[in-house]
Each structure stands twice: as C-alpha cells, then as structure tokens.
N, C-alpha and C. Protein backbone atom coordinates (compact mmCIF):
# COMPACT_ATOMS: atom_id res chain seq x y z
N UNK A 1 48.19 36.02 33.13
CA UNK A 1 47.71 35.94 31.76
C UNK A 1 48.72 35.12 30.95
N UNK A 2 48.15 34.26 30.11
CA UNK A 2 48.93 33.32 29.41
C UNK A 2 49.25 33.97 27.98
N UNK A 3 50.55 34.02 27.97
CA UNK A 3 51.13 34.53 26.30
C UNK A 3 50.06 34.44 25.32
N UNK A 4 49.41 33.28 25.37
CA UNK A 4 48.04 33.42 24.26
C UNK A 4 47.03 33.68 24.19
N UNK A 5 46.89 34.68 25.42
CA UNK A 5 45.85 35.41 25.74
C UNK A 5 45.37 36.62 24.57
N UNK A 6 46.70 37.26 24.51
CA UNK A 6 46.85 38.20 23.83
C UNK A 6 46.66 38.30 22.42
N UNK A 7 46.70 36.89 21.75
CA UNK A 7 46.18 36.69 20.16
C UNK A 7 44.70 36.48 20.24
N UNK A 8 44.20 35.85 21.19
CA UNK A 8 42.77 35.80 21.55
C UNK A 8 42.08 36.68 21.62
N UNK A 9 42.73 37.68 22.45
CA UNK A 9 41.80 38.84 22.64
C UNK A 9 41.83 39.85 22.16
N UNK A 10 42.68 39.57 20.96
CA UNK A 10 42.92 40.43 19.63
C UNK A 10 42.10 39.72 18.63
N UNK A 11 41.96 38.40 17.94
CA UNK A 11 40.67 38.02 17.37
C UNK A 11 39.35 38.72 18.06
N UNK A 12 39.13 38.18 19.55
CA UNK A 12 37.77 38.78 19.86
C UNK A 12 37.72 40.62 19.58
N UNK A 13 38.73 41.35 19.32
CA UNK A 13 38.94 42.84 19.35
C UNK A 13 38.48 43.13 18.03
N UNK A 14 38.68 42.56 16.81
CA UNK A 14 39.00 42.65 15.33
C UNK A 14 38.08 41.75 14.52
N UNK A 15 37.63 40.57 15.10
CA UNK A 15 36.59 39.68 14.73
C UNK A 15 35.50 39.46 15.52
N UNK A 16 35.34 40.33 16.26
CA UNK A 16 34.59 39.54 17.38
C UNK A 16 32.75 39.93 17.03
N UNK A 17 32.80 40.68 15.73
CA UNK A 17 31.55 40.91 15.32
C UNK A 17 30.68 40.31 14.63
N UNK A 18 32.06 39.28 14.10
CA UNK A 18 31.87 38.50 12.30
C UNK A 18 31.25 37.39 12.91
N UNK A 19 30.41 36.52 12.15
CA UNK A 19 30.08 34.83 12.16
C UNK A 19 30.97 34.79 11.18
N UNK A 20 31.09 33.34 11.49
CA UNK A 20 31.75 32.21 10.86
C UNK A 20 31.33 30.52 10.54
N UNK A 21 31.68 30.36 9.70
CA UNK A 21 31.14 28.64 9.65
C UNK A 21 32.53 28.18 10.19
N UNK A 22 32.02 26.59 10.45
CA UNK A 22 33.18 25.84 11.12
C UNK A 22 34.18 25.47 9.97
N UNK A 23 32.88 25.25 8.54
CA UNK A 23 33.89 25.34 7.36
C UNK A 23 35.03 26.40 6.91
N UNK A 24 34.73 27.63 7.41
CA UNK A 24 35.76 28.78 7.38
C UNK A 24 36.57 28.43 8.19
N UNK A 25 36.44 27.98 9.40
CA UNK A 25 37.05 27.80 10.28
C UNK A 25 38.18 26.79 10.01
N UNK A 26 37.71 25.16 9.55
CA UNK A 26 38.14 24.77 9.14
C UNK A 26 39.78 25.13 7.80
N UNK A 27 39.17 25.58 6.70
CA UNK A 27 39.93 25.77 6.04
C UNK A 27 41.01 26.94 6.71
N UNK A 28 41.03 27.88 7.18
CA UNK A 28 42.20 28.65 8.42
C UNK A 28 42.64 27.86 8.72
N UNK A 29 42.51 26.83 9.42
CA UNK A 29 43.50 26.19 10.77
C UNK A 29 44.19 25.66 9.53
N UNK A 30 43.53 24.95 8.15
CA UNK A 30 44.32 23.75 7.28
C UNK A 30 45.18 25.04 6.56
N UNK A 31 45.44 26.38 6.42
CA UNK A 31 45.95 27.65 5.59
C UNK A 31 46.88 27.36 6.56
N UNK A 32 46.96 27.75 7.92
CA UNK A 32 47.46 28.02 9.11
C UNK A 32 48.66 26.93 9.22
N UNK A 33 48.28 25.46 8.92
CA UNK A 33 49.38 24.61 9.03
C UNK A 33 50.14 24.22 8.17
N UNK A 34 49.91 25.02 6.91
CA UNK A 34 50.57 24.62 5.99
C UNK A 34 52.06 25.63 5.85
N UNK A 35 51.08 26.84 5.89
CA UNK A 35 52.01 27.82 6.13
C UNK A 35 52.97 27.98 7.83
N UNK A 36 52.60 26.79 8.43
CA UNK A 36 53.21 26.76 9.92
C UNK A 36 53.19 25.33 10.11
N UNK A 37 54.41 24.80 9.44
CA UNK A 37 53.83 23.30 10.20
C UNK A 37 54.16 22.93 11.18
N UNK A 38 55.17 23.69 12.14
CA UNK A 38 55.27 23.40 12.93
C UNK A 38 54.69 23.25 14.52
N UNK A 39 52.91 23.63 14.08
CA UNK A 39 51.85 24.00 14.89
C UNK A 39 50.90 22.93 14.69
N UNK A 40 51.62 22.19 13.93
CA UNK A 40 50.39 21.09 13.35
C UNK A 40 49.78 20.58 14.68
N UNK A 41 50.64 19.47 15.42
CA UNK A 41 50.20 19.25 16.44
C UNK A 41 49.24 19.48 17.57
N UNK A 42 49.58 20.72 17.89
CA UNK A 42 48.97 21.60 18.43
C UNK A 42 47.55 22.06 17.81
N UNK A 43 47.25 22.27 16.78
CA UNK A 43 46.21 22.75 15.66
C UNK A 43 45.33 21.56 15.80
N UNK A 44 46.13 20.03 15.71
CA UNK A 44 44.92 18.66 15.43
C UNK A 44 44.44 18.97 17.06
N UNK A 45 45.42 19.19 18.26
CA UNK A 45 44.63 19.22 19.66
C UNK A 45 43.58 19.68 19.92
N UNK A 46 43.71 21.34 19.58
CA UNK A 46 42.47 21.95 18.99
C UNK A 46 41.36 21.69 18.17
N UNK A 47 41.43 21.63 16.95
CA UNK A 47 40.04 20.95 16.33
C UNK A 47 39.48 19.51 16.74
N UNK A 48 40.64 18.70 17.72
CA UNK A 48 39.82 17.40 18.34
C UNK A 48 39.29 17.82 19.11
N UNK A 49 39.50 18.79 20.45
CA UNK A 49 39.05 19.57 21.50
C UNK A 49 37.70 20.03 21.38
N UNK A 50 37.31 20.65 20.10
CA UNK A 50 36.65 21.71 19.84
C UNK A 50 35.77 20.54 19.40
N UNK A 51 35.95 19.39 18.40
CA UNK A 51 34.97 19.09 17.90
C UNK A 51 34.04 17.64 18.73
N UNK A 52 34.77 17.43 20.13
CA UNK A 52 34.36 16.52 21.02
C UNK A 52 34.08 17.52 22.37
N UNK A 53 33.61 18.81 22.25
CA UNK A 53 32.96 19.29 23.51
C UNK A 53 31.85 18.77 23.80
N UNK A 54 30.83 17.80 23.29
CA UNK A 54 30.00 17.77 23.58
C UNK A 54 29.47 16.21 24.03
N UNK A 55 30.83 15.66 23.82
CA UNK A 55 30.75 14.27 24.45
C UNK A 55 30.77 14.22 25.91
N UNK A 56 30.29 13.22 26.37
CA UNK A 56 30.16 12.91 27.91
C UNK A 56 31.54 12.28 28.04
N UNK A 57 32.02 13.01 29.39
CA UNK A 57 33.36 12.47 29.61
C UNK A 57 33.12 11.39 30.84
N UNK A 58 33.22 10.19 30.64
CA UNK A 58 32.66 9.03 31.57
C UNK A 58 33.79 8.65 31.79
C-alpha cells in the first residue's frame, strides 16, 4: 500500500457519499496550492491527468 493510499481512503470513508462538481473540485486543488505550494506540481499532474482521461493515447 502506497503512503497515499491512506488519504484516499479516508476521502472515500468521510466523502464518499457527497457529489461534487469538477468546479468544487477545481477551486480545492487551487485552496490546496495556495495554502501548499509546494504541491503545486504535483496538483497541475493531477488535474492534467484527470482532465485528459479520455483522450486516445496513440
């Protein structure tokens, strides 16, 4: 199990009932890096990740 398993499966434990928009979503990650910038990086990997799942990888 990967160290960040455990924040994951504590969102899915505590949130895992709620919807969300991507706009909520959005504004968290931009709360998230402000107050952490040192995650920025990591944070743009993610929302590029997330928002190109559905491209064909050729």
């Amino acid at each position: 199990m990967y160290f960040t398993d455990r924040g994951i499966e504590e969102l899915s434990t505590r949130r895992g009932e709620e919807e969300v928009s991507l706009d909520w979503l959005a504004d968290q990650l931009r709360t998230f890096v402000d107050v952490h910038p040192e995650f920025e990086v990591a944070v743009e990997r993610l929302a590029t990740w997330l928002a190109r799942l559905d491209d064909d990888e050729d």
